[in-house]
N, C-alpha and C. Protein backbone atom coordinates (compact mmCIF):
# COMPACT_ATOMS: atom_id res chain seq x y z
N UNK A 1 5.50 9.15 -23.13
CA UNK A 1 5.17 8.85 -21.76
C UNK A 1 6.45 8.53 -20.99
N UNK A 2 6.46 8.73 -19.82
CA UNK A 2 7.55 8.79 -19.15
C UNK A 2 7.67 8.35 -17.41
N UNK A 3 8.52 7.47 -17.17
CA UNK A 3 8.24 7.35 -15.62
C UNK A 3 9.08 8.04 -14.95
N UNK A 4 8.08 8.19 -14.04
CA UNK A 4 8.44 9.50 -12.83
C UNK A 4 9.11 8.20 -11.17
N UNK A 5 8.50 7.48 -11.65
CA UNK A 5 8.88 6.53 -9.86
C UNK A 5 9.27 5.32 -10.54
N UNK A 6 9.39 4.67 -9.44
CA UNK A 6 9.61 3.27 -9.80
C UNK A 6 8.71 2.54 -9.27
N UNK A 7 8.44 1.20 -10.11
CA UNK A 7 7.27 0.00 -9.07
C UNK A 7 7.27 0.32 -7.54
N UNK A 8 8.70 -0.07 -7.37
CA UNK A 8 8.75 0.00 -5.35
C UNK A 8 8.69 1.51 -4.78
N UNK A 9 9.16 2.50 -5.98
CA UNK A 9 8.33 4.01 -5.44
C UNK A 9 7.14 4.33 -4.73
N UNK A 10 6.72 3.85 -6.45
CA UNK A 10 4.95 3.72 -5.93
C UNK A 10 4.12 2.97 -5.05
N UNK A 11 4.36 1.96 -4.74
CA UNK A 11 3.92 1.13 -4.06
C UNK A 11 4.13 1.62 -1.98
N UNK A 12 5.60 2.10 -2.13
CA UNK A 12 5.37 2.96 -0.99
C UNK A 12 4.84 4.07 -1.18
N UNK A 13 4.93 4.79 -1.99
CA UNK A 13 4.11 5.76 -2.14
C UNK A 13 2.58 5.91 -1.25
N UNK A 14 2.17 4.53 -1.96
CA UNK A 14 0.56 3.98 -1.73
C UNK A 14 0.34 3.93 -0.24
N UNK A 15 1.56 3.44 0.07
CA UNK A 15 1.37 2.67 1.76
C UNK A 15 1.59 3.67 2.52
N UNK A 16 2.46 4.80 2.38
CA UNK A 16 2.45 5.85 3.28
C UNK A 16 1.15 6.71 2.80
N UNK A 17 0.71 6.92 1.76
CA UNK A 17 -0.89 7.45 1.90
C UNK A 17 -1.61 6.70 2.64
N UNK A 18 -1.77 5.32 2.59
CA UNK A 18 -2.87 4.53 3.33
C UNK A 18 -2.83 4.86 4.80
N UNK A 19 -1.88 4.71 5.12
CA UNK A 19 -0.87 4.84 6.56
C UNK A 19 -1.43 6.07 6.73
N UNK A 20 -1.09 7.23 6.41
CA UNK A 20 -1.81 8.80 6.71
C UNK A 20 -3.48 9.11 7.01
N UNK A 21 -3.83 8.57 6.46
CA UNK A 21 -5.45 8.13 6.23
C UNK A 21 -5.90 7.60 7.40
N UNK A 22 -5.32 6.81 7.48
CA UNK A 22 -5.83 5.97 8.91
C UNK A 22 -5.90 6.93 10.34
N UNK A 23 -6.60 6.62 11.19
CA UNK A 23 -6.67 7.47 13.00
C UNK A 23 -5.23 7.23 13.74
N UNK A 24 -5.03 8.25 13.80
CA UNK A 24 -3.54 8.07 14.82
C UNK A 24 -3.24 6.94 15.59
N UNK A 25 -2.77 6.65 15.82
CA UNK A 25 -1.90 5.36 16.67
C UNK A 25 -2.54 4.03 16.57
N UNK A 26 -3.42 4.09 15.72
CA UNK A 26 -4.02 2.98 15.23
C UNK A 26 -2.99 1.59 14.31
N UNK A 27 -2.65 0.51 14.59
CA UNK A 27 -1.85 -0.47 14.64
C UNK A 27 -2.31 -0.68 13.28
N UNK A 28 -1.09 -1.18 11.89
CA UNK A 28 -1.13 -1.99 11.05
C UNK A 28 -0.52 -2.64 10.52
N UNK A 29 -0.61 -3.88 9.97
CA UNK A 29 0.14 -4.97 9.92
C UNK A 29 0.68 -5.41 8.43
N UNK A 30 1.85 -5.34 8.29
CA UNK A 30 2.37 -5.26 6.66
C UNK A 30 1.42 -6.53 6.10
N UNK A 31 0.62 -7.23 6.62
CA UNK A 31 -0.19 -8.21 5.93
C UNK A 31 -1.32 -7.37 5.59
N UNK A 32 -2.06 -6.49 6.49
CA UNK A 32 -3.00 -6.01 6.31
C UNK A 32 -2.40 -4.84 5.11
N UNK A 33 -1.74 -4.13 4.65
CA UNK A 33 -1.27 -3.10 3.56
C UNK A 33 -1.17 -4.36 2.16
N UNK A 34 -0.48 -5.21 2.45
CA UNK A 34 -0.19 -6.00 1.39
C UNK A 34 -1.61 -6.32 0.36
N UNK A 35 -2.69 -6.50 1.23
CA UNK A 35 -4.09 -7.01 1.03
C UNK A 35 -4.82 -6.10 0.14
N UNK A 36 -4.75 -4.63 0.30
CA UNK A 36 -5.38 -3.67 -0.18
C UNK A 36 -5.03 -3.39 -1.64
N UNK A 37 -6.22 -3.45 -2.54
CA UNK A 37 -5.91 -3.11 -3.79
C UNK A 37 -5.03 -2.34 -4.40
N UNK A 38 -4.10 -3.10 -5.19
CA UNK A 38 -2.80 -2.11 -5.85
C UNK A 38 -1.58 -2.25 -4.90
N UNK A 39 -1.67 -2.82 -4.17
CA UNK A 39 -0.62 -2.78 -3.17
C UNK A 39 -0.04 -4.44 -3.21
N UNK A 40 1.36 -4.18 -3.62
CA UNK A 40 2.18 -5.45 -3.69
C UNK A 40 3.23 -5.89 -3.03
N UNK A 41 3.59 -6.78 -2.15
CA UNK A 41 4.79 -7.09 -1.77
C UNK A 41 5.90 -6.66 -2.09
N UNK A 42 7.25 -5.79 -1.61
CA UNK A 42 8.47 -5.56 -2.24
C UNK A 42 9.14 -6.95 -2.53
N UNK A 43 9.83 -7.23 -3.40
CA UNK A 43 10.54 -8.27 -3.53
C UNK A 43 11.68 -8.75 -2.98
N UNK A 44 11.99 -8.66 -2.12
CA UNK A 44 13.41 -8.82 -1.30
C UNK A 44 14.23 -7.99 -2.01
């Protein structure tokens, strides 16, 4: 088995899918991404 990304890859990964998904110009708030299952804070 082998990794292809990294934690903070994926995790944006996630957030620019979520982000795409959503209705155009529709406002979201790195609290509201943080909240959604699988989705974690970057670490500084």
């Amino acid at each position: 088995m082998s990794v292809l990304f990294s934690r903070q890859c994926e995790y944006a990964l996630q957030a620019v899918m979520y982000l795409a998904l959503k209705p155009e110009r529709e406002m979201t708030s790195i609290k509201e991404l943080t909240k959604k299952p699988g989705y974690k804070a970057a670490a500084g």
